[in-house]
Protein backbone atom coordinates (compact mmCIF):
# COMPACT_ATOMS: atom_id res chain seq x y z
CA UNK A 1 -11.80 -35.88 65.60
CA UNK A 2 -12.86 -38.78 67.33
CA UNK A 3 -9.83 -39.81 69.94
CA UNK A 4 -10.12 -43.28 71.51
CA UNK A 5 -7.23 -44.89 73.81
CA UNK A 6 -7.16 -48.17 74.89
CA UNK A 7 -4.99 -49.54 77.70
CA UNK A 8 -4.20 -52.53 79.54
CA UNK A 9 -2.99 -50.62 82.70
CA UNK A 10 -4.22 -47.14 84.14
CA UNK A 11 -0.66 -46.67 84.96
CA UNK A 12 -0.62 -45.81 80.94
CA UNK A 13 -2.42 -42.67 81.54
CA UNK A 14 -0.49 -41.02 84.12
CA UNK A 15 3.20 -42.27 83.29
CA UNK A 16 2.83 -43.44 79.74
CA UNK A 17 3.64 -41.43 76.50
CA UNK A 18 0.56 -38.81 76.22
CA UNK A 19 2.12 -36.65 73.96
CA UNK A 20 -0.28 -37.70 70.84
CA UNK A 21 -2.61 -34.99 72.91
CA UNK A 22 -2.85 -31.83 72.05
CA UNK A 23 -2.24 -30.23 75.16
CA UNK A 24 -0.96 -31.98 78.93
CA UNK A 25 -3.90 -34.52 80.12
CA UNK A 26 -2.96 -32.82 83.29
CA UNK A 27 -5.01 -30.01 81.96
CA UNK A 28 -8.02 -31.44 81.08
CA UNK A 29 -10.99 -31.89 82.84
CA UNK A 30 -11.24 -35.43 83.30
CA UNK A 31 -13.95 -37.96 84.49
CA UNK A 32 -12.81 -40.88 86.41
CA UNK A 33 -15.36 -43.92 86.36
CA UNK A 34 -14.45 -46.35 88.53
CA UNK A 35 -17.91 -48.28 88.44
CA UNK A 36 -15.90 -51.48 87.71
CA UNK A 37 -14.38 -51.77 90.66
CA UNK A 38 -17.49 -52.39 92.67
CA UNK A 39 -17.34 -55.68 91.39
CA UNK A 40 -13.18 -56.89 91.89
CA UNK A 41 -11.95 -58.25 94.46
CA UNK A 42 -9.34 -55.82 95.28
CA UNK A 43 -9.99 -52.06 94.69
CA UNK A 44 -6.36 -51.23 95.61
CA UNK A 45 -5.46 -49.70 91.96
CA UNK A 46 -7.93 -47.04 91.72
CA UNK A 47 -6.85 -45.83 95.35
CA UNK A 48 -3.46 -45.92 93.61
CA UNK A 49 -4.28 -44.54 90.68
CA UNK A 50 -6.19 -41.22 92.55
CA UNK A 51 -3.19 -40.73 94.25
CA UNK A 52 -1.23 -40.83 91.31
CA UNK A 53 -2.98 -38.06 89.38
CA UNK A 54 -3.21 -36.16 92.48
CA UNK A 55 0.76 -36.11 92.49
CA UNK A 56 0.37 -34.92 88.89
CA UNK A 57 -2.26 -32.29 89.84
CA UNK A 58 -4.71 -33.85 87.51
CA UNK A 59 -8.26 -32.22 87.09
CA UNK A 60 -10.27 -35.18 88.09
CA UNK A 61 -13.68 -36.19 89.26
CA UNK A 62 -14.53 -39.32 90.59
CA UNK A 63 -17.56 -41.11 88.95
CA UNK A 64 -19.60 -44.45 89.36
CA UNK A 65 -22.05 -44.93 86.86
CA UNK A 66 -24.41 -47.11 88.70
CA UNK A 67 -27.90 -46.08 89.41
CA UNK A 68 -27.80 -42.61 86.82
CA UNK A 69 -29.73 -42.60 83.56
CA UNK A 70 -28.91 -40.73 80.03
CA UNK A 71 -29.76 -36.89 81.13
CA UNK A 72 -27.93 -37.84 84.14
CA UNK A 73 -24.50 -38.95 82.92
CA UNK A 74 -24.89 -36.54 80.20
CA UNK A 75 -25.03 -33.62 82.88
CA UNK A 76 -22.54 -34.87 84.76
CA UNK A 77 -19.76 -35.44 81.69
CA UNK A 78 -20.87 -32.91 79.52
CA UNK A 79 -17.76 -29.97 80.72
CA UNK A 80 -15.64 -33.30 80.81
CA UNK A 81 -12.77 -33.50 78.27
CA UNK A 82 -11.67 -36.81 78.84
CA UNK A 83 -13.62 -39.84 79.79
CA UNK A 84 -11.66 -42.49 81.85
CA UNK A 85 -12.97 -45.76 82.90
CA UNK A 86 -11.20 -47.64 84.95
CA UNK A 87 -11.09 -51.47 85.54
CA UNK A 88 -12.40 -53.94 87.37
CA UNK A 89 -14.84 -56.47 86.76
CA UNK A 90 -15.78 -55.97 83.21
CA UNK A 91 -19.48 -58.09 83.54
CA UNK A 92 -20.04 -55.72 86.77
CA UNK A 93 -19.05 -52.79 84.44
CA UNK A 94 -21.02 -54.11 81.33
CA UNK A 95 -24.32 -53.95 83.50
CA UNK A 96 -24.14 -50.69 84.77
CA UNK A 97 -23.11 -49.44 81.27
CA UNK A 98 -26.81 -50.88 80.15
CA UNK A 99 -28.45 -49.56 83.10
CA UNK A 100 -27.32 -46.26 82.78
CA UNK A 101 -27.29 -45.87 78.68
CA UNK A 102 -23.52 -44.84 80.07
CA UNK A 103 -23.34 -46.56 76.20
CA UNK A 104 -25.39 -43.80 74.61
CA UNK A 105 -23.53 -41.31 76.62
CA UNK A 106 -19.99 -41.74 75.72
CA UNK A 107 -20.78 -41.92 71.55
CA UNK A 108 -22.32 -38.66 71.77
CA UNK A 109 -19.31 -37.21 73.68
CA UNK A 110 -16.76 -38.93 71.72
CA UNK A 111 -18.69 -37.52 68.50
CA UNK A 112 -18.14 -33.86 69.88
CA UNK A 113 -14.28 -34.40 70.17
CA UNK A 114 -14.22 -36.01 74.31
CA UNK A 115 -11.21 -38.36 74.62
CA UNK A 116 -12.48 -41.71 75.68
CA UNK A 117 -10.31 -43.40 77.63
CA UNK A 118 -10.59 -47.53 78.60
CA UNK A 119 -8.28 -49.64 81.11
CA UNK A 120 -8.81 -53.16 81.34
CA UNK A 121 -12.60 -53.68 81.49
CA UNK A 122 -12.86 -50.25 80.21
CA UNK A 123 -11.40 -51.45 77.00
CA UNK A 124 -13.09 -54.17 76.97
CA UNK A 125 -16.42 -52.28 77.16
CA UNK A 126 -15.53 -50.26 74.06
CA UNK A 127 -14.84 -53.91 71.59
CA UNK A 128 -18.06 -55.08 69.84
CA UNK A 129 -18.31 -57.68 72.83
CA UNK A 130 -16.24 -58.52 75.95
CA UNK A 131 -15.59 -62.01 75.31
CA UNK A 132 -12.01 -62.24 75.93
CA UNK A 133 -13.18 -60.77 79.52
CA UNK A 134 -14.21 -64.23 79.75
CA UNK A 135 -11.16 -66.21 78.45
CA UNK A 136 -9.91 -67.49 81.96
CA UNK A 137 -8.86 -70.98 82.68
CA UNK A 138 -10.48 -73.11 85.60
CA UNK A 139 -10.37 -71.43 88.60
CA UNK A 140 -9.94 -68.13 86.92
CA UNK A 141 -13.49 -67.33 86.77
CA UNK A 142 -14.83 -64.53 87.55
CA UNK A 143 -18.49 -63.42 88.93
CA UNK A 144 -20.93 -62.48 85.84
CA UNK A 145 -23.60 -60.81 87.49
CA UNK A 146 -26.04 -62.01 85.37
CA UNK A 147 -24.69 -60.83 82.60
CA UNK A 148 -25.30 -63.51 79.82
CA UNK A 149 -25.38 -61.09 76.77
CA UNK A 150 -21.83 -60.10 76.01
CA UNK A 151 -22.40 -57.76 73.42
CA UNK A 152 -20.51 -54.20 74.17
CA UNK A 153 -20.21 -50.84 73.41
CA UNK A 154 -19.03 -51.50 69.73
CA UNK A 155 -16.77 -48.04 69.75
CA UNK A 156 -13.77 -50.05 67.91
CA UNK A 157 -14.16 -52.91 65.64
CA UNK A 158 -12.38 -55.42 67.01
CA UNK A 159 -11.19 -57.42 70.32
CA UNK A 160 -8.30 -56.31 72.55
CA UNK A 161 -6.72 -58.70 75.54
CA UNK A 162 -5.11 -56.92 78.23
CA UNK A 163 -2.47 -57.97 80.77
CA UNK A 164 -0.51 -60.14 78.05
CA UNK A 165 2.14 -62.07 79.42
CA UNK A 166 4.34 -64.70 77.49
CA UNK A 167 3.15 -67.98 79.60
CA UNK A 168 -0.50 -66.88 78.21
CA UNK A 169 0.49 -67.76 74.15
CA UNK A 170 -0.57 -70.75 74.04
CA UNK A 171 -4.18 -71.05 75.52
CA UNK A 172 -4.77 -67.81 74.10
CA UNK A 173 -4.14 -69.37 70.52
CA UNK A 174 -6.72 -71.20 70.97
CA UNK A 175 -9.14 -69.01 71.97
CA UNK A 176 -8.58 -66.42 69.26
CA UNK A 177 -9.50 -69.61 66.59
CA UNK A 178 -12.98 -68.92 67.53
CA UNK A 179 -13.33 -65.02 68.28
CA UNK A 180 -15.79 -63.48 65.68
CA UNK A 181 -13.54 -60.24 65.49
CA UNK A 182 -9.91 -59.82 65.11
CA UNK A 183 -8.17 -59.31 68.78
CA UNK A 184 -5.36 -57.11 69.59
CA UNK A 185 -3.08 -57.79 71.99
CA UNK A 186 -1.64 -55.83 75.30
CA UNK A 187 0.63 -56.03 77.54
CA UNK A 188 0.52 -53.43 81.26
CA UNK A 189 3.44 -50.74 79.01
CA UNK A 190 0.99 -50.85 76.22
CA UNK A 191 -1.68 -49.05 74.40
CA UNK A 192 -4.01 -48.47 71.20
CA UNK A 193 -4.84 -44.81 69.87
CA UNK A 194 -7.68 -45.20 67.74
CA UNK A 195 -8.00 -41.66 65.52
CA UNK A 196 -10.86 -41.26 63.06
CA UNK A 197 -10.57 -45.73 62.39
CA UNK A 198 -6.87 -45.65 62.49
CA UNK A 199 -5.38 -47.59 64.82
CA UNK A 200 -1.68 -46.84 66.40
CA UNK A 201 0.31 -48.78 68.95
CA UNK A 202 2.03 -46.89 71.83
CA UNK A 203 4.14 -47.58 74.79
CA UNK A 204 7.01 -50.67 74.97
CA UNK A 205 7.63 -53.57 72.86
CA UNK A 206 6.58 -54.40 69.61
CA UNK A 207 2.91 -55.48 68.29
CA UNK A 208 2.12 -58.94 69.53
CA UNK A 209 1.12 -61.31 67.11
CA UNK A 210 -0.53 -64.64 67.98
């Protein structure tokens, strides 16, 4: 069964509802990329979020993508049950997951039953592009890296905004006029469990509709 969870907040993973699992995440060997936040500002949450699932006694390992290729990511996730990618700058992420073939990697794994795992930019990364990674108003911007191409990994068919908050509504109506895929919407408490093309909302609140 492929298993595919998309969050707007790490936080999701270790205090959020994980009971759709079929046994304790805290029990599962889980890789922790954290490539994305090379390229943010502020590292802070994934110190945070370490600490976290070392309170929980989660089996993690720490892993930044940049500068492997296919055999070597596939060696190093291939006794992994769960593949968690972290946020960050999703551009910064985006680059090393072409790089890497971290891309190629993760379908194979997620075709042999490996729980893939997105926050934020991780998300992002799994939508056919990362567009709305870019929907920031002046002054919002942030670095690209280069990256000009925003095609992604193309895991789930459509769009998803993270960090929703009510003041956003309005410029994000506009924005969603032009996206080439539908977009799905969440806030930090939420979350989208993608099982075999079926999608499911978790966490707080009801769907938000735009």
């Amino acid at each position: 069964m492929k298993t595919i969870l998309l969050t707007s907040s790490g936080k999701f993973v270790t205090d959020g509802d994980m009971s759709f699992l079929d046994k304790p995440i805290s029990r599962m060997k889980i890789a922790y990329i954290t490539t994305a936040a090379k390229g943010a500002r502020d590292n802070s949450y994934v110190t945070a979020c370490k600490q976290r699932m070392t309170e929980l006694n989660f089996d993690f390992e720490e892993i930044d993508i940049e500068g492997k290729n296919e055999d070597k990511l596939m060696k190093m996730l291939s006794d992994k049950e769960v593949i968690f990618v972290e946020g960050g700058n999703t551009s910064y992420l985006l680059k090393a997951v072409r790089e890497s073939s971290f891309d190629k990697v993760v379908k194979n794994l997620i075709d042999r039953g490996v729980i893939y795992i997105g926050s934020s930019a991780g998300s992002y990364i799994a939508c056919p592009t990362i567009e709305v990674s870019t929907w920031k108003k002046p002054g919002e911007e942030k670095e690209r890296f280069g990256v000009t191409d925003l095609t992604a990994m193309n895991i789930v068919p459509f769009l998803v905004k993270a960090h929703y908050t009510p003041e956003q509504k309005e410029f994000l109506k506009e924005k969603i006029k032009n996206a080439k895929y539908p977009v799905k919407i969440l806030t930090d408490e939420q979350a989208l469990l993608v099982r075999n093309g079926k999608v499911k909302l978790l966490g707080r609140g009801e769907e938000i509709r735009i």
